[in-house]
Structure formats: structure tokens, C-alpha cells
PDB file of N, CA and C in Angstrom:
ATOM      1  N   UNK A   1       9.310 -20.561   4.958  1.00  0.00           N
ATOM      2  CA  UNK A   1      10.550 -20.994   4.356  1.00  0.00           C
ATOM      3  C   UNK A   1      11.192 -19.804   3.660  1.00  0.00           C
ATOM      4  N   UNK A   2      12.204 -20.182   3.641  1.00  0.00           N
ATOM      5  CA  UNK A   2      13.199 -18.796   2.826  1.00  0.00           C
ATOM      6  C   UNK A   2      13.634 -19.516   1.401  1.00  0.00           C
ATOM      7  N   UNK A   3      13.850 -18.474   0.654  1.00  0.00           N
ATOM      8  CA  UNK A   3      14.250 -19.032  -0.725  1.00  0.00           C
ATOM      9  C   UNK A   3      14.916 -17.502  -1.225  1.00  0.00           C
ATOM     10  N   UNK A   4      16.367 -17.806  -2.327  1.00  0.00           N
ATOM     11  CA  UNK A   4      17.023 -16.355  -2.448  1.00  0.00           C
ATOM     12  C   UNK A   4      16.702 -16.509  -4.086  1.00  0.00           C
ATOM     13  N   UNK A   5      16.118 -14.917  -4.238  1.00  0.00           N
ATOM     14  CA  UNK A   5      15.707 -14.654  -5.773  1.00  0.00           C
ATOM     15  C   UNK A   5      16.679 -14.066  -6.590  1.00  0.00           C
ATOM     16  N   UNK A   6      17.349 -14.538  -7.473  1.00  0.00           N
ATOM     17  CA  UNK A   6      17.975 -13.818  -7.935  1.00  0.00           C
ATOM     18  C   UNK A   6      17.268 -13.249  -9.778  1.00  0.00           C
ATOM     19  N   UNK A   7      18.208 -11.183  -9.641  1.00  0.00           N
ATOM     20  CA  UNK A   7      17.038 -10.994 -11.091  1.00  0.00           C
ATOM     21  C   UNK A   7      17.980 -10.585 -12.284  1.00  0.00           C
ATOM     22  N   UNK A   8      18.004 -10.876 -13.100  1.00  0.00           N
ATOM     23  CA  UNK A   8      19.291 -10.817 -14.205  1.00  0.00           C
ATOM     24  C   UNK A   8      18.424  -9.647 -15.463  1.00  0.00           C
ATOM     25  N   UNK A   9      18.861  -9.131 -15.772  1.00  0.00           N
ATOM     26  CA  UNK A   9      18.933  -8.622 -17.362  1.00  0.00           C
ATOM     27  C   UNK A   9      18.080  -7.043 -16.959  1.00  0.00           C
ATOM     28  N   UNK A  10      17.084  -6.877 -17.589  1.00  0.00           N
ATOM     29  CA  UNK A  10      16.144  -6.046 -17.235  1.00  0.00           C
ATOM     30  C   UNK A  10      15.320  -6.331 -15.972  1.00  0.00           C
ATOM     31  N   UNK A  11      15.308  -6.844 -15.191  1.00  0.00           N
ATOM     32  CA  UNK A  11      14.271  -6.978 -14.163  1.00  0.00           C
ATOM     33  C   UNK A  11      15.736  -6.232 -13.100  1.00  0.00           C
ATOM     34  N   UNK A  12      17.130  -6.700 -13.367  1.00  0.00           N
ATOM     35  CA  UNK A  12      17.928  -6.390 -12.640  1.00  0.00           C
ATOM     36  C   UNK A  12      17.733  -5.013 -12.427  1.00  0.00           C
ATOM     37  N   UNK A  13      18.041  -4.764 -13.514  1.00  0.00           N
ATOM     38  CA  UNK A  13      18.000  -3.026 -13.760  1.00  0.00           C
ATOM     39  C   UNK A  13      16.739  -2.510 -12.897  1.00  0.00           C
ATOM     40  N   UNK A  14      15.464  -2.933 -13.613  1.00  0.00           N
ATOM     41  CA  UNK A  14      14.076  -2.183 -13.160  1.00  0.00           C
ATOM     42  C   UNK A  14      14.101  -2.117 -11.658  1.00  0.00           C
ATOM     43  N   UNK A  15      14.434  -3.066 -11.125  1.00  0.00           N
ATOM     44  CA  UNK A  15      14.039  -3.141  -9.348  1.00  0.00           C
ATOM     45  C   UNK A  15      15.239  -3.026  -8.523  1.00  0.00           C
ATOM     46  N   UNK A  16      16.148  -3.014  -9.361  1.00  0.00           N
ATOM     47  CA  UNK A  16      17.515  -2.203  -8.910  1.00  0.00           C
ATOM     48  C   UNK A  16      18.677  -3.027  -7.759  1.00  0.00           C
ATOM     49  N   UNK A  17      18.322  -4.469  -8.341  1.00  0.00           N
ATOM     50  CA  UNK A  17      19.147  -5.312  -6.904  1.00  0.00           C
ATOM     51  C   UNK A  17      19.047  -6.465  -7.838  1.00  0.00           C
ATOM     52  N   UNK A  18      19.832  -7.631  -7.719  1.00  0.00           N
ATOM     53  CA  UNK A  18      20.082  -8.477  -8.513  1.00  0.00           C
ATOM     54  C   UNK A  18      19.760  -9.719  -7.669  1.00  0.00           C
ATOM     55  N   UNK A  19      19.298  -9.308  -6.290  1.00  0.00           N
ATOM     56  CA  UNK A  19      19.296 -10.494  -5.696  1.00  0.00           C
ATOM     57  C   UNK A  19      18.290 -10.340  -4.434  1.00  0.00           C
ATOM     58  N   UNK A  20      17.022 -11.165  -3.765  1.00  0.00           N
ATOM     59  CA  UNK A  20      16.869 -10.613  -1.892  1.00  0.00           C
ATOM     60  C   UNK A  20      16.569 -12.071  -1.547  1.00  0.00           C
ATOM     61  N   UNK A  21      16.838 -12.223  -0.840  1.00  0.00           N
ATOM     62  CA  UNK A  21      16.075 -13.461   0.097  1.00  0.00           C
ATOM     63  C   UNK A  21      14.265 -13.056   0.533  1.00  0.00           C
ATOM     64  N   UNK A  22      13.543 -14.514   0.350  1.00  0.00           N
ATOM     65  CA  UNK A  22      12.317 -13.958   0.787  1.00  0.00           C
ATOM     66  C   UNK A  22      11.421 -14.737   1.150  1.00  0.00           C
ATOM     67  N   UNK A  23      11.196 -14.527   1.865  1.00  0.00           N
ATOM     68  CA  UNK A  23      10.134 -15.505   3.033  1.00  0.00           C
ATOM     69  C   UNK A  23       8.563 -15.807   2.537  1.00  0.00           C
ATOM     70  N   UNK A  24       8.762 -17.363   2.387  1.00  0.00           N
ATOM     71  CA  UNK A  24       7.333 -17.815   1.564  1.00  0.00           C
ATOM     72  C   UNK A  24       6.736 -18.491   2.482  1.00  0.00           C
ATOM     73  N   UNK A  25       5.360 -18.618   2.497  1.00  0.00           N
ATOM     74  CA  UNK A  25       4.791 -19.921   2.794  1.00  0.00           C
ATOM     75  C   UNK A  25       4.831 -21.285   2.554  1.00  0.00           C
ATOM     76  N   UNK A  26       4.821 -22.488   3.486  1.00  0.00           N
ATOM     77  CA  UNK A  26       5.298 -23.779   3.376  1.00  0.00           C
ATOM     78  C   UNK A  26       4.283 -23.814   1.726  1.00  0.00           C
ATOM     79  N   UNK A  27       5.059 -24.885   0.539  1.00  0.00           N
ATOM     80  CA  UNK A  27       4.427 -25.509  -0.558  1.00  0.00           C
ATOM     81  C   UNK A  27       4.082 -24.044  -1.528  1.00  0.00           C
ATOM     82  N   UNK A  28       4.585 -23.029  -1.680  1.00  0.00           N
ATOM     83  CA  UNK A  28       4.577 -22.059  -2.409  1.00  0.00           C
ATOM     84  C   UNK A  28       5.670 -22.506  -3.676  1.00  0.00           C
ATOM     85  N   UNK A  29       4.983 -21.761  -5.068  1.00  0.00           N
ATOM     86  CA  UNK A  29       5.275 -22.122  -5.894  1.00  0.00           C
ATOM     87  C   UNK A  29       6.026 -20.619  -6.295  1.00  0.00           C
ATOM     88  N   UNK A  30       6.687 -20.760  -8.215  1.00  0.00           N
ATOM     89  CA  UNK A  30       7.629 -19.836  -8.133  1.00  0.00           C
ATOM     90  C   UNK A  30       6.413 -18.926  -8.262  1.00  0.00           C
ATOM     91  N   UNK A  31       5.213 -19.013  -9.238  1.00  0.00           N
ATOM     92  CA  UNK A  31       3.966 -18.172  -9.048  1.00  0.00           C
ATOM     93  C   UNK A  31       3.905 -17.355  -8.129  1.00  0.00           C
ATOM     94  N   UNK A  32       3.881 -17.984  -6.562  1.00  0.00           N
ATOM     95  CA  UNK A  32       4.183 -16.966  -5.669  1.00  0.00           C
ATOM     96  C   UNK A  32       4.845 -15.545  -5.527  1.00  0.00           C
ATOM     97  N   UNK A  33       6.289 -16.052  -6.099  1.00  0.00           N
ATOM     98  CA  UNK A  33       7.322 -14.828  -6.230  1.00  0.00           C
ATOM     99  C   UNK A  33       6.571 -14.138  -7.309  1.00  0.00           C
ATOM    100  N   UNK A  34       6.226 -14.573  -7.820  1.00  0.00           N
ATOM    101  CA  UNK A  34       5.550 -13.673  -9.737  1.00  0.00           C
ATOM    102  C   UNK A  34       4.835 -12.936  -8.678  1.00  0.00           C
ATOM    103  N   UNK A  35       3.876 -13.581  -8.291  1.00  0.00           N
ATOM    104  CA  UNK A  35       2.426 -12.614  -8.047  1.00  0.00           C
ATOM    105  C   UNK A  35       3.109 -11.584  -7.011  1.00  0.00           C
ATOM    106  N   UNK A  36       4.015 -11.513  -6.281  1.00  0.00           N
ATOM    107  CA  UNK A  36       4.306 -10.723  -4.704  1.00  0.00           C
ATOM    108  C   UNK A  36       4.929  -9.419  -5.714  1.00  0.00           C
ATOM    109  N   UNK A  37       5.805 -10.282  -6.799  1.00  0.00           N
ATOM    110  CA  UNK A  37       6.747  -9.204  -7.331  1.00  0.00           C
ATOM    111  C   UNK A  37       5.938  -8.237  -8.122  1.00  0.00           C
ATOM    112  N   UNK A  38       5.092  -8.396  -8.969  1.00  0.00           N
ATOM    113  CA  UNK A  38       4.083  -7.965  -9.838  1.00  0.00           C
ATOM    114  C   UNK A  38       2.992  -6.883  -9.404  1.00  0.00           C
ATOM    115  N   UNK A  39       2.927  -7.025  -7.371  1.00  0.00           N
ATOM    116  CA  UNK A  39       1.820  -6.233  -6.939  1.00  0.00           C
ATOM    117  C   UNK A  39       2.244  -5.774  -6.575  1.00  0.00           C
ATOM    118  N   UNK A  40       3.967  -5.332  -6.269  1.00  0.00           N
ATOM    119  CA  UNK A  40       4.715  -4.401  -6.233  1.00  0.00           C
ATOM    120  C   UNK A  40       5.365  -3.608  -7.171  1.00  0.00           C
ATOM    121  N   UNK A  41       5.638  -3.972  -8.518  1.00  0.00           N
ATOM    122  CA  UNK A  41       6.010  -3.360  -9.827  1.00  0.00           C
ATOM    123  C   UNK A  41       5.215  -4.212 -10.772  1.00  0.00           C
ATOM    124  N   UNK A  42       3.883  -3.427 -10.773  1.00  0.00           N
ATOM    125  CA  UNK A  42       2.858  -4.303 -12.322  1.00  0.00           C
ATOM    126  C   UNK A  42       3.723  -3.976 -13.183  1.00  0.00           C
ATOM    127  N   UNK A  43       4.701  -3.135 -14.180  1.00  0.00           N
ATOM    128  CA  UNK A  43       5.377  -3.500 -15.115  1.00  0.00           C
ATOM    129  C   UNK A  43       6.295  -4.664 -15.505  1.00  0.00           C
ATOM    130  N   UNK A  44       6.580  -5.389 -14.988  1.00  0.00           N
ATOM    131  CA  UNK A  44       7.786  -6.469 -14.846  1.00  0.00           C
ATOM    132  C   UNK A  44       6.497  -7.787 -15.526  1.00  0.00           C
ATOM    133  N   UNK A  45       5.626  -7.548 -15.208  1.00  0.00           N
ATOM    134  CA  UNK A  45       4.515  -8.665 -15.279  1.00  0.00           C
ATOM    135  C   UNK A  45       4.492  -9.196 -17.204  1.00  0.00           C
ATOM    136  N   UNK A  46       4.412  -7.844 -17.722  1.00  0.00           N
ATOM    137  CA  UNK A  46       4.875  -7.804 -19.084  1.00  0.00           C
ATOM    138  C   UNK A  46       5.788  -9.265 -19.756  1.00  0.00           C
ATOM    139  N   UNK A  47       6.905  -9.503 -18.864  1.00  0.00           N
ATOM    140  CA  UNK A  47       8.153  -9.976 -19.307  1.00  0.00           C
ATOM    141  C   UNK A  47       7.943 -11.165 -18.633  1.00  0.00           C
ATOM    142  N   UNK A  48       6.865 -11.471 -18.166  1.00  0.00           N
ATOM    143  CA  UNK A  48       6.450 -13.049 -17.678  1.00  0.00           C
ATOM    144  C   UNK A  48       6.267 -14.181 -18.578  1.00  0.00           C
ATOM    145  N   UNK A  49       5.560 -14.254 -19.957  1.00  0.00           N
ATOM    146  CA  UNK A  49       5.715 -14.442 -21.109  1.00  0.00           C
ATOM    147  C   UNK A  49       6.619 -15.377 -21.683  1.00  0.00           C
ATOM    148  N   UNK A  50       7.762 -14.020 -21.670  1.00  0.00           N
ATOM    149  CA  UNK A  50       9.195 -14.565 -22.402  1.00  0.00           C
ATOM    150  C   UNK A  50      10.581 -14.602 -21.493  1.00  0.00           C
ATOM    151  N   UNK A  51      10.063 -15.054 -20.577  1.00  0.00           N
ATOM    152  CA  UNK A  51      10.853 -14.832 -19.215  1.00  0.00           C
ATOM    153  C   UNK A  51      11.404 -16.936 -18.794  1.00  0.00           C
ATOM    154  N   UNK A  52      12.663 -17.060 -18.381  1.00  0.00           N
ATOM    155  CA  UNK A  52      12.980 -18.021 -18.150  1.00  0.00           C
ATOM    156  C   UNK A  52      13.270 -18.015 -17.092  1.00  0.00           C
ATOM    157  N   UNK A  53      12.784 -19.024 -16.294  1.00  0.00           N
ATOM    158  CA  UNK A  53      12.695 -19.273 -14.692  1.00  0.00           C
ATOM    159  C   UNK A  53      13.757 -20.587 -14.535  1.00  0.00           C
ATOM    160  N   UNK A  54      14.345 -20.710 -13.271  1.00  0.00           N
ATOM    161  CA  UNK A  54      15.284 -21.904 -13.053  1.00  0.00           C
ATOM    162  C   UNK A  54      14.975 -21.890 -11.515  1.00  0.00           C
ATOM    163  N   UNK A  55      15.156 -23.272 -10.981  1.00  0.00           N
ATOM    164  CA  UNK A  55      15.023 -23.486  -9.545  1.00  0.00           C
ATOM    165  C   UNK A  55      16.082 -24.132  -8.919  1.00  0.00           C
ATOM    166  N   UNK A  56      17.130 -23.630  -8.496  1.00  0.00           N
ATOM    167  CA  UNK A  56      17.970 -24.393  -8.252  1.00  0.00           C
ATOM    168  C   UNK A  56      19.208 -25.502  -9.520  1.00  0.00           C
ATOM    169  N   UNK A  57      18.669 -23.892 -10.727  1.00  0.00           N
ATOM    170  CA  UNK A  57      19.672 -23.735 -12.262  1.00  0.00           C
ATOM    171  C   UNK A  57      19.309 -25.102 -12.869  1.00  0.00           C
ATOM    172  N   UNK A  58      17.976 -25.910 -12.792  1.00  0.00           N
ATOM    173  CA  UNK A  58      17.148 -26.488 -13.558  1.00  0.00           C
ATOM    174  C   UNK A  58      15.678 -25.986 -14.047  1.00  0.00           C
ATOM    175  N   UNK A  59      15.805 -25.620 -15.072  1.00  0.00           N
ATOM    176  CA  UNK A  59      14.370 -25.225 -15.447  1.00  0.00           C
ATOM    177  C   UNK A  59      13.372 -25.374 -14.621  1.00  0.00           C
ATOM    178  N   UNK A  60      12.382 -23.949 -14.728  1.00  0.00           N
ATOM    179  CA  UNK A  60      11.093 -24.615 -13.759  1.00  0.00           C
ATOM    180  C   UNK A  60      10.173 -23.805 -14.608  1.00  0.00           C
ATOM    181  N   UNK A  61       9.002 -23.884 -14.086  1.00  0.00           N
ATOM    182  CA  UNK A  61       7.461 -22.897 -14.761  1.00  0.00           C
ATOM    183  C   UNK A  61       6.864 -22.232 -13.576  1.00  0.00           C
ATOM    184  N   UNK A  62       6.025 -21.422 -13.263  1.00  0.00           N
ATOM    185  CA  UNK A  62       5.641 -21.079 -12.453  1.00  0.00           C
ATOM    186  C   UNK A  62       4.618 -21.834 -11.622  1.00  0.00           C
ATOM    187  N   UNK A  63       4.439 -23.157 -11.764  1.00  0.00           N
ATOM    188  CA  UNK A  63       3.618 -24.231 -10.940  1.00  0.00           C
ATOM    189  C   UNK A  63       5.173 -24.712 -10.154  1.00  0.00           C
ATOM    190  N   UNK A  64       5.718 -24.734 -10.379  1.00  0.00           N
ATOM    191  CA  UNK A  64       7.443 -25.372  -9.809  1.00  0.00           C
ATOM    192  C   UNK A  64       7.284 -25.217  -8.229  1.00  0.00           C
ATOM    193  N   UNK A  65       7.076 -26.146  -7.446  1.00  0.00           N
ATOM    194  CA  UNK A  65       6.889 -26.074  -6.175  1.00  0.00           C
ATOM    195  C   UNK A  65       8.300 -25.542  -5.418  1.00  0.00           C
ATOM    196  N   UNK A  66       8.336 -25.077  -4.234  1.00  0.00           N
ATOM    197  CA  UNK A  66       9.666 -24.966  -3.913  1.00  0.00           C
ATOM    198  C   UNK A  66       9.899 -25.332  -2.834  1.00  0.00           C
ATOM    199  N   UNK A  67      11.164 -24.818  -2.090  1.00  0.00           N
ATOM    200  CA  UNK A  67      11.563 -25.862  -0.771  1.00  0.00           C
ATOM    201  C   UNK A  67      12.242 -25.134   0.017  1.00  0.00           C
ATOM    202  N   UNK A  68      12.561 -24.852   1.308  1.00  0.00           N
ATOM    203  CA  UNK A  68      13.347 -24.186   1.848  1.00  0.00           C
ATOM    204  C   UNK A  68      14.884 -23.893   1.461  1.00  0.00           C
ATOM    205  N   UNK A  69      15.536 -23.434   1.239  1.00  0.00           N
ATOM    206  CA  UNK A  69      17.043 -22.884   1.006  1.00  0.00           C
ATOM    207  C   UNK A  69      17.035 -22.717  -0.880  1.00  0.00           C
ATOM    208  N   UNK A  70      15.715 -23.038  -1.791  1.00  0.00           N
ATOM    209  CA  UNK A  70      15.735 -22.937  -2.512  1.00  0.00           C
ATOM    210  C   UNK A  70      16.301 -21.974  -3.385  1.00  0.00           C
ATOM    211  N   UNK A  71      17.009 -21.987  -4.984  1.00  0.00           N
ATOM    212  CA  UNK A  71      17.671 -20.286  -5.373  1.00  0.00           C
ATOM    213  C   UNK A  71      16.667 -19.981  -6.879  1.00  0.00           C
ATOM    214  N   UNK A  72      16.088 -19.194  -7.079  1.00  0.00           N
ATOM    215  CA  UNK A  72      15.019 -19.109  -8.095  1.00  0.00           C
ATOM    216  C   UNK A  72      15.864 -17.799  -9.311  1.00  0.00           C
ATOM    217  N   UNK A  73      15.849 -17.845 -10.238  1.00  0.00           N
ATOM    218  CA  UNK A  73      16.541 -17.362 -11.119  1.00  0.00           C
ATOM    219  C   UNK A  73      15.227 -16.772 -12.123  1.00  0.00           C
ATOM    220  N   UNK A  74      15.150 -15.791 -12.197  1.00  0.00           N
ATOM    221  CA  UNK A  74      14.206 -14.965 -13.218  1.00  0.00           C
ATOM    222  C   UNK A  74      14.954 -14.283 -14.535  1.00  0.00           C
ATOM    223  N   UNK A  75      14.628 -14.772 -15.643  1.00  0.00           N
ATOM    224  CA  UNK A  75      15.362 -14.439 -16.534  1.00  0.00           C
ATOM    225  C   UNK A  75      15.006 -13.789 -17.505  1.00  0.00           C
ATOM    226  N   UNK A  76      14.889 -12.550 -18.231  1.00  0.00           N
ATOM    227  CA  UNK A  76      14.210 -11.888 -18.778  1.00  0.00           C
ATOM    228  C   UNK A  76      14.989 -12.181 -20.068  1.00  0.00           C
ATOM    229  N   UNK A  77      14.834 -11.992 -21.520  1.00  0.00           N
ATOM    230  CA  UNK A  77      15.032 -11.871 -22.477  1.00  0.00           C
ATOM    231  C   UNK A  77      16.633 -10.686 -22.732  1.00  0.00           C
ATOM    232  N   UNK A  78      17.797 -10.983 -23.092  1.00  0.00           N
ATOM    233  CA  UNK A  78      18.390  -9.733 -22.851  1.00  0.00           C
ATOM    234  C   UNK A  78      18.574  -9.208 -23.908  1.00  0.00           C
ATOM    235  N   UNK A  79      17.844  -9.205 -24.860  1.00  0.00           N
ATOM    236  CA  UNK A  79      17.844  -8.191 -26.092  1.00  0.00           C
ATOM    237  C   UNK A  79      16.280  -8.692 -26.640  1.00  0.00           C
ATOM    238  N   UNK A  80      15.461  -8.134 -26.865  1.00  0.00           N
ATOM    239  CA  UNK A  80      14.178  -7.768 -27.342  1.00  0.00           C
ATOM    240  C   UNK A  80      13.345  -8.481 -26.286  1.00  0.00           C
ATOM    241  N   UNK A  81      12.416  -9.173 -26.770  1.00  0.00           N
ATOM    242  CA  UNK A  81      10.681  -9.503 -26.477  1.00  0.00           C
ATOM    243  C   UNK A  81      10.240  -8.462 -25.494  1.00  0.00           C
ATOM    244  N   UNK A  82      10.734  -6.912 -26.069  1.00  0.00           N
ATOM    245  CA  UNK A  82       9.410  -6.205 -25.475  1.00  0.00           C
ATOM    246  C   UNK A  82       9.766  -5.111 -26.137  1.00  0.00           C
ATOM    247  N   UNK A  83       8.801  -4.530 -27.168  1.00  0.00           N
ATOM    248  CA  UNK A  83       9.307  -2.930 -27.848  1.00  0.00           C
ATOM    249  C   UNK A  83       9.332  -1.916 -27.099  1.00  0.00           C
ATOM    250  N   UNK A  84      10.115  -1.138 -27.123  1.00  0.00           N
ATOM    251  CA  UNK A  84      10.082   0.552 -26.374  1.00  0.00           C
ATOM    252  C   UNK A  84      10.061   1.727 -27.008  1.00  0.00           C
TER     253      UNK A  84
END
């Protein structure tokens, strides 16, 4: 199934695209996207925490099952929860 990620605030910035489409396995959760994104940039993992997720711009958690044409929204904090 396909589902389009979109990444707002600092995650935008860090991975440098605000948006990809991405091909999951049937009954994959948003966890999924966490874990794929995370073993490609372990820093972002940090901001999992205090990070607000939406599935289709209703709240979700990372158990949030998903569905084909689904739109997943990762939302990082846009001013603090992480010192530099």
C-alpha cells in the first residue's frame, strides 16, 4: 500500500523535503514509518517523544494502523523540546 508522509518543522529541514510517498506493507502502522525513517537518520528518533502524529489530520500514536491512500503528518515541536 502507498501512504504520503508529510514532515513539518525540524524534521522538514533535517531530511530536506516536506513530503514522499511510501510504500508499506498491508496492516502497517505509523511505527512503521518511525522505524524506516529512524534507520535512515537515527537523529530524528530524538523528537519521537514530543512529536505529534496525525493520520489523515486526526490524531494518531504510533500503534495507528493505516490504509492505502493514507496522509501521515509528523510533527515536531516548533520551538524547543530539544536543547542545542
Amino acid at each position: 500500500m502507498k501512504v504520503k508522509v508529510k514532515y513539518f518543522a525540524v524534521l522538514h529541514e533535517e531530511l530536506d523535503r516536506d513530503e514522499e510517498d511510501m510504500t508499506l506493507p498491508e496492516g502497517a502502522t505509523v511505527r512503521v514509518i518511525l522505524d524506516r525513517l529512524e534507520a535512515e537518520w537515527p537523529e530524528i528518533a530524538e523528537y519521537y517523544d514530543v512529536m505529534q502524529m496525525s493520520v489523515n489530520w486526526e490524531y494518531a500514536t504510533p500503534d495507528s494502523e493505516l490504509s492505502d491512500g493514507d496522509e501521515v503528518a509528523l510533527i515536531p515541536p516548533v520551538t524547543g523540546g530539544r536543547d542545542v
